[in-house]
N, C-alpha and C. Protein backbone atom coordinates (compact mmCIF):
# COMPACT_ATOMS: atom_id res chain seq x y z
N UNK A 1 7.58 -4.74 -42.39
CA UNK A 1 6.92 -6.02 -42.48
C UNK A 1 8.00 -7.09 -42.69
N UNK A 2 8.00 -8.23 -41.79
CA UNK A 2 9.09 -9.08 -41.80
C UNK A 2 8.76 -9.59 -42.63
N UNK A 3 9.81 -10.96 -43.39
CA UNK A 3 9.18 -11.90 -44.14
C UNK A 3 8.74 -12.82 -43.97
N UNK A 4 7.99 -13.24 -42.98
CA UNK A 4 7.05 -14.32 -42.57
C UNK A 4 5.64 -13.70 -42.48
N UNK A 5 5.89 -12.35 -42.11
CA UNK A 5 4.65 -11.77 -42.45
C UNK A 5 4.03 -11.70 -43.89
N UNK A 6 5.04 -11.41 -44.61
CA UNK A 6 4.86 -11.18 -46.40
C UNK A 6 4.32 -12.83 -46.38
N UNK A 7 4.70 -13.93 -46.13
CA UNK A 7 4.97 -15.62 -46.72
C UNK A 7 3.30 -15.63 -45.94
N UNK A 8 2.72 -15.60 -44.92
CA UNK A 8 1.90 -15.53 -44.43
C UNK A 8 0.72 -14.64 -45.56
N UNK A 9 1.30 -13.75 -45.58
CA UNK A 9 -0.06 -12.74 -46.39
C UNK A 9 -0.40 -13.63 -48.04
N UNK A 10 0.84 -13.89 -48.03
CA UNK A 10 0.68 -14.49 -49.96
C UNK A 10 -0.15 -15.66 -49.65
N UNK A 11 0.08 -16.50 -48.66
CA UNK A 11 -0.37 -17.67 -48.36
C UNK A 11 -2.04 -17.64 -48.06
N UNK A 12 -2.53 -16.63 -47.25
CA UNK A 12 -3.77 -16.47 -46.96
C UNK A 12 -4.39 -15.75 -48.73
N UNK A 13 -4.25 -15.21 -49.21
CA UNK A 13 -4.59 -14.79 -50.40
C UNK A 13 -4.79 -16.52 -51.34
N UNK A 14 -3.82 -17.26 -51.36
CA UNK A 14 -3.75 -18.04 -52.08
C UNK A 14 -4.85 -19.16 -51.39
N UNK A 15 -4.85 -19.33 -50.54
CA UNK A 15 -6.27 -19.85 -49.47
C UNK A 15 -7.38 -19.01 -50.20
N UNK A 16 -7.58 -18.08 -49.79
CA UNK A 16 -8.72 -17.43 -50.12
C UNK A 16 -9.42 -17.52 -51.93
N UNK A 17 -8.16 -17.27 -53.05
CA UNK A 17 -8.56 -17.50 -54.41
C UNK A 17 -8.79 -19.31 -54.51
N UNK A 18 -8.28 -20.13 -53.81
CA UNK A 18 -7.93 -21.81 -54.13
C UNK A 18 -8.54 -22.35 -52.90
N UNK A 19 -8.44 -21.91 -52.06
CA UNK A 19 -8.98 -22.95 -50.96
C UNK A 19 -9.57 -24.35 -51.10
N UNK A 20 -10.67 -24.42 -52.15
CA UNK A 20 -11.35 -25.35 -52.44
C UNK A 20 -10.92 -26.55 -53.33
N UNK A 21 -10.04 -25.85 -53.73
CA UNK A 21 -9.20 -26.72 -55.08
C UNK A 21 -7.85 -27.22 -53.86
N UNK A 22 -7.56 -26.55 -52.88
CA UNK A 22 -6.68 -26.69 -52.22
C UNK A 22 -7.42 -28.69 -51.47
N UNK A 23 -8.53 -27.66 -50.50
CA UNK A 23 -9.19 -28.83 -49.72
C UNK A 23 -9.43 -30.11 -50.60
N UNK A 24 -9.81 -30.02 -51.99
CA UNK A 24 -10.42 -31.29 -52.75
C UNK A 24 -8.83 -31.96 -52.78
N UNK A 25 -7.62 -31.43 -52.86
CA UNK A 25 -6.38 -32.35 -53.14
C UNK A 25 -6.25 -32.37 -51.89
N UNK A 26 -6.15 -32.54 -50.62
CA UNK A 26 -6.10 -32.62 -49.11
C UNK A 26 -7.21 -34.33 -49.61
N UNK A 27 -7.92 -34.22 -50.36
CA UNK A 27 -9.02 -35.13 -49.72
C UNK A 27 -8.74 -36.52 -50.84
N UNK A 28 -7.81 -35.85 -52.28
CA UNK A 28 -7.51 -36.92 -53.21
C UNK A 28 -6.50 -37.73 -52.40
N UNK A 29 -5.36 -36.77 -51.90
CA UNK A 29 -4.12 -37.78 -51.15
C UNK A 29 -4.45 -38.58 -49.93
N UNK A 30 -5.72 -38.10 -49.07
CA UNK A 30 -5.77 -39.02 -48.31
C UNK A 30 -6.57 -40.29 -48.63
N UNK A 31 -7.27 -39.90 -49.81
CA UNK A 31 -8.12 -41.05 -50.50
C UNK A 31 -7.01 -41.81 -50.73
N UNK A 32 -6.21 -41.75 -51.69
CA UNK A 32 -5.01 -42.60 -51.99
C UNK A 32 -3.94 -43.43 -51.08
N UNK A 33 -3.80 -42.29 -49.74
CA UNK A 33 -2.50 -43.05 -49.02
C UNK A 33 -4.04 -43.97 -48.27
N UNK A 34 -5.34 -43.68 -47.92
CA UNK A 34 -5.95 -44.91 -47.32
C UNK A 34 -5.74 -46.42 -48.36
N UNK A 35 -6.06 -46.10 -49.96
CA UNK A 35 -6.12 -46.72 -50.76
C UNK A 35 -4.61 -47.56 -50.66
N UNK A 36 -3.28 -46.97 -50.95
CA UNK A 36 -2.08 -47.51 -50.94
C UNK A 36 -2.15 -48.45 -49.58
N UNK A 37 -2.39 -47.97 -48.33
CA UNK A 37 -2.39 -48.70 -47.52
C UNK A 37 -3.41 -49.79 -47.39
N UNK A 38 -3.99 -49.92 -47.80
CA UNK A 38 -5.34 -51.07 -47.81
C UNK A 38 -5.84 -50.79 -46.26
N UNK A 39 -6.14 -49.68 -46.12
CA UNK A 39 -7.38 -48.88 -45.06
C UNK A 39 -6.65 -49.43 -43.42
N UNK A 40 -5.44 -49.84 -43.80
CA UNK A 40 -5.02 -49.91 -42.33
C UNK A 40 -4.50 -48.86 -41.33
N UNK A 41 -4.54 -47.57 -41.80
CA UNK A 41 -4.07 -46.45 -40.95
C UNK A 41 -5.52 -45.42 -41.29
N UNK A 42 -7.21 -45.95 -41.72
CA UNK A 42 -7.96 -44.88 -42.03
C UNK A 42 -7.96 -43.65 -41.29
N UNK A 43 -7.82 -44.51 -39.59
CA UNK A 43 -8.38 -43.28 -38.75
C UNK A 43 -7.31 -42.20 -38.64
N UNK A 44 -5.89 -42.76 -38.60
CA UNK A 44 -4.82 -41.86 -38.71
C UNK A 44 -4.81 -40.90 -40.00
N UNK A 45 -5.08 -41.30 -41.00
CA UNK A 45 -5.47 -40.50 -42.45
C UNK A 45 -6.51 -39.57 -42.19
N UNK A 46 -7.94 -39.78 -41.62
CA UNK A 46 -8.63 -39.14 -41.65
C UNK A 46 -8.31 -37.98 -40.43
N UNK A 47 -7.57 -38.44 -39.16
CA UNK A 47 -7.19 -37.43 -38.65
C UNK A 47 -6.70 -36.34 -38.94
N UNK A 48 -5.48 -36.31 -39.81
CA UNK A 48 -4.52 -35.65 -40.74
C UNK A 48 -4.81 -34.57 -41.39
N UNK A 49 -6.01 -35.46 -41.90
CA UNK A 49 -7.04 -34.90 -43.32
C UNK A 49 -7.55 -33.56 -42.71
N UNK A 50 -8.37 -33.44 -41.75
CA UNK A 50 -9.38 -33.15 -40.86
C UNK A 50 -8.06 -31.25 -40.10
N UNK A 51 -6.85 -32.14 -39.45
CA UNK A 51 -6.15 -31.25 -39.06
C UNK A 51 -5.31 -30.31 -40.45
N UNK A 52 -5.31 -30.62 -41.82
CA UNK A 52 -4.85 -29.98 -42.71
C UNK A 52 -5.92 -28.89 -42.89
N UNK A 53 -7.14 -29.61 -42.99
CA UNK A 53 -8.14 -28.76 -43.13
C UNK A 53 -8.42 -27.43 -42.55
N UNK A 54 -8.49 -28.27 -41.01
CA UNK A 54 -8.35 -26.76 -39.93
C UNK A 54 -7.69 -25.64 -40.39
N UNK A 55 -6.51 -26.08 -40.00
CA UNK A 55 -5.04 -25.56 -41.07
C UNK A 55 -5.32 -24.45 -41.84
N UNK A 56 -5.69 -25.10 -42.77
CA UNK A 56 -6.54 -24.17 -44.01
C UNK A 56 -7.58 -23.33 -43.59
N UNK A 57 -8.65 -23.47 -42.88
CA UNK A 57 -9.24 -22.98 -42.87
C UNK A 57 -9.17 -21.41 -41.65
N UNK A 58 -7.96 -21.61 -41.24
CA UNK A 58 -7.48 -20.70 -39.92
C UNK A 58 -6.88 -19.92 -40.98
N UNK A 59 -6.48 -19.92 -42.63
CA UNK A 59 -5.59 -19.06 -43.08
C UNK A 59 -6.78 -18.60 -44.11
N UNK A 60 -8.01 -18.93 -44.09
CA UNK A 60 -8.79 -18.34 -44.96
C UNK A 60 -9.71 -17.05 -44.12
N UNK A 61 -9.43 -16.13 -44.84
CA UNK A 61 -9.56 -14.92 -44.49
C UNK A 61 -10.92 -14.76 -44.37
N UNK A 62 -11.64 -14.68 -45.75
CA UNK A 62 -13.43 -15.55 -45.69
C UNK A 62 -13.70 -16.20 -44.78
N UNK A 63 -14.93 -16.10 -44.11
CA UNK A 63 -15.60 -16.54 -43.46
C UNK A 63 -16.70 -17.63 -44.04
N UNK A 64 -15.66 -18.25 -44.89
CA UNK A 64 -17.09 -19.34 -45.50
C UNK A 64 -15.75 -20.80 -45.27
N UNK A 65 -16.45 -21.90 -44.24
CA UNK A 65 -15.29 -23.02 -43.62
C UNK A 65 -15.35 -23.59 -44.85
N UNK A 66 -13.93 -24.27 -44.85
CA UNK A 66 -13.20 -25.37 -45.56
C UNK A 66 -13.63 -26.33 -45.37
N UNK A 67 -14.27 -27.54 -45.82
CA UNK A 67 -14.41 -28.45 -45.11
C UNK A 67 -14.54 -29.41 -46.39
């Protein structure tokens, strides 16, 4: 087992116990950088947001989505 395989496995485990605690700080920082910016990049933020999520949710082993 290489070690990207090992960095991969720890990573989906850590998705799987946190995910949710993971997704809610995905959703504080983009609250904030919209906030810092005074909502001039929302749609770019919410894009981001949206593709971290995916992200996450491609490494959660569970079958219950991130969102």
């Amino acid at each position: 087992m290489s070690f990207l395989d090992k960095a991969k496995g720890k990573l989906t485990d850590a998705v799987d116990k946190h995910g949710d605690k993971i997704a809610d700080g995905i959703d504080k920082a983009a609250s904030a950088a919209d906030r810092k910016t005074g909502g001039k990049h929302t749609d770019k933020i919410a894009k981001a947001t949206g593709a971290a999520k995916d992200g996450l949710d491609k490494l959660d082993s569970k079958n219950d989505d991130i969102k």
